[in-house]
Protein backbone atom coordinates (compact mmCIF):
# COMPACT_ATOMS: atom_id res chain seq x y z
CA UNK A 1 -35.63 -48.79 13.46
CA UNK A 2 -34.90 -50.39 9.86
CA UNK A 3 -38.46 -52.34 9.20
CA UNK A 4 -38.87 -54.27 6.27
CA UNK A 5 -39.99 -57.76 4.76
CA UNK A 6 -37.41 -60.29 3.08
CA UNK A 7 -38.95 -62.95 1.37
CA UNK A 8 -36.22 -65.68 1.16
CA UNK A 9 -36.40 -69.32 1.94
CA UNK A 10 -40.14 -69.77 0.79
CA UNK A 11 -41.48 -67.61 3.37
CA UNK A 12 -41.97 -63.91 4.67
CA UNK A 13 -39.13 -62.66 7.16
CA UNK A 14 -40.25 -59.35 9.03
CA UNK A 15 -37.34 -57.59 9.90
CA UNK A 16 -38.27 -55.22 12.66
CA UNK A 17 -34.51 -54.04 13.36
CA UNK A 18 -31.34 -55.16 11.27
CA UNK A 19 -28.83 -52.52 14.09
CA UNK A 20 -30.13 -53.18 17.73
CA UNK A 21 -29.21 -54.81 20.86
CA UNK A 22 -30.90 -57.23 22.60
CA UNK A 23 -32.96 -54.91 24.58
CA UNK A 24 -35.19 -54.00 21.22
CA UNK A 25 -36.59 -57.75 21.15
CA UNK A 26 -37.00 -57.78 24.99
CA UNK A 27 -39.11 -54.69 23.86
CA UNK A 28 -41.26 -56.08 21.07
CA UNK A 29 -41.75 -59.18 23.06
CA UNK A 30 -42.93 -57.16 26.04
CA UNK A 31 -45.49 -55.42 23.32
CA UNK A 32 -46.49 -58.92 21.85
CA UNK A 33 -47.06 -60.33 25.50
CA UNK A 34 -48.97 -56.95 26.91
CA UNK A 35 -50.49 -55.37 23.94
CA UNK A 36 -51.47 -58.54 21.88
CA UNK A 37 -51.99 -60.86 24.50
CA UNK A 38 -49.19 -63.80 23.13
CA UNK A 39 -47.88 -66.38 25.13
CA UNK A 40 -44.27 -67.47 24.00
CA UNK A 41 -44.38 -71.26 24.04
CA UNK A 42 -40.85 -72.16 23.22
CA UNK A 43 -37.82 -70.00 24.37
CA UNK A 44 -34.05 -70.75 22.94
CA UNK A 45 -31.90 -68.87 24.57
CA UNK A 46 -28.38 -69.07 22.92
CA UNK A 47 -25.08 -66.98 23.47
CA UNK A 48 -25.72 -65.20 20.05
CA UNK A 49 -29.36 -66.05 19.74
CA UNK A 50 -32.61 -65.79 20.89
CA UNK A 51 -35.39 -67.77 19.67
CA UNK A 52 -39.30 -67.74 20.91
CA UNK A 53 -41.90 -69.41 19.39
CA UNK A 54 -45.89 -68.18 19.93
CA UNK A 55 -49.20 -69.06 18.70
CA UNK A 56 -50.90 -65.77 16.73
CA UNK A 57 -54.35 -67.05 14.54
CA UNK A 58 -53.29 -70.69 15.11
CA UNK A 59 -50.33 -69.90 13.41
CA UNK A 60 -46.87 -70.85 14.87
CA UNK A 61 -44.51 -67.66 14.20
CA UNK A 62 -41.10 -67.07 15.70
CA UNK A 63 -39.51 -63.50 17.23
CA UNK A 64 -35.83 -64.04 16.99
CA UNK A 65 -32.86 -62.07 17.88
CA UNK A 66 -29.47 -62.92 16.17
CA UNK A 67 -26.54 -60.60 16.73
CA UNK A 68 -25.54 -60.22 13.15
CA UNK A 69 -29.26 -60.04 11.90
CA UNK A 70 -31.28 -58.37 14.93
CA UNK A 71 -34.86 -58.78 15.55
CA UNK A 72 -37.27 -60.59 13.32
CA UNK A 73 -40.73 -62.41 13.04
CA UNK A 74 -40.73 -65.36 10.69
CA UNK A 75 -43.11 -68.32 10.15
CA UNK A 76 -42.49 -72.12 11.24
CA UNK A 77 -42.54 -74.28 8.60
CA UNK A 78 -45.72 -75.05 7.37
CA UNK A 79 -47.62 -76.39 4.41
CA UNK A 80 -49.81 -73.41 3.50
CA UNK A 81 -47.01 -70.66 3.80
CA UNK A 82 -49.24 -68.01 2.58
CA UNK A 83 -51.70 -68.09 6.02
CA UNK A 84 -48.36 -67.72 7.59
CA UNK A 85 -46.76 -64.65 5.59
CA UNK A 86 -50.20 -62.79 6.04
CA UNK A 87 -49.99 -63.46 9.69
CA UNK A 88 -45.96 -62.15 9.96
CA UNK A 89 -47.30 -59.03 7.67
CA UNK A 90 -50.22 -58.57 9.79
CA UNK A 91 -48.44 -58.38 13.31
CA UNK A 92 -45.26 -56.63 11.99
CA UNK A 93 -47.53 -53.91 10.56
CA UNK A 94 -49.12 -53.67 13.83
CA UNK A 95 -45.82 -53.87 15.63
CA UNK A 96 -44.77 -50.88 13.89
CA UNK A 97 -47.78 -48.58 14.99
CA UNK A 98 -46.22 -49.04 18.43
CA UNK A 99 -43.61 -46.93 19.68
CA UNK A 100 -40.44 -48.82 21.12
């Protein structure tokens, strides 16, 4: 596992694997659906990505999967970005207390 926070684009990018397969982020979704009780809301499901959107502290935050990136949690767009880099801080730290 390769955990760490980018900061580009105006917001905060928690990368929870940069060298994984697609069964990591069917892993840290299972965790965010069982262990933190999240709904996904919006699923993209692409060839080379994989895109979900949930709800965490009335924050919209997305778990992707990319092939050349792996998995990450990154904010929607939003006007007050720093609500939404606490929250992507918040349930990446969390996420990595958890054994995948």
């Amino acid at each position: 596992m390769c955990y760490h926070l980018k900061t580009s684009f105006g917001g905060t990018e928690a990368v929870i694997d940069d060298n994984c397969g697609i069964s990591k982020f069917y892993s840290v979704a299972s965790a965010l659906s069982d262990e933190f009780k999240i709904k996904f809301i919006n699923q993209i499901d692409d060839a080379d990505i994989l895109s979900w959107d949930f709800k965490y502290k009335k924050l919209y935050l997305t778990l992707q999967y990319s092939i050349f990136n792996g998995v990450s949690i990154l904010p929607r767009p939003v006007k007050d970005l720093s609500k939404a880099d606490k929250a992507v801080r918040e349930i990446s730290s969390m996420l990595m207390k958890k054994a995948f």
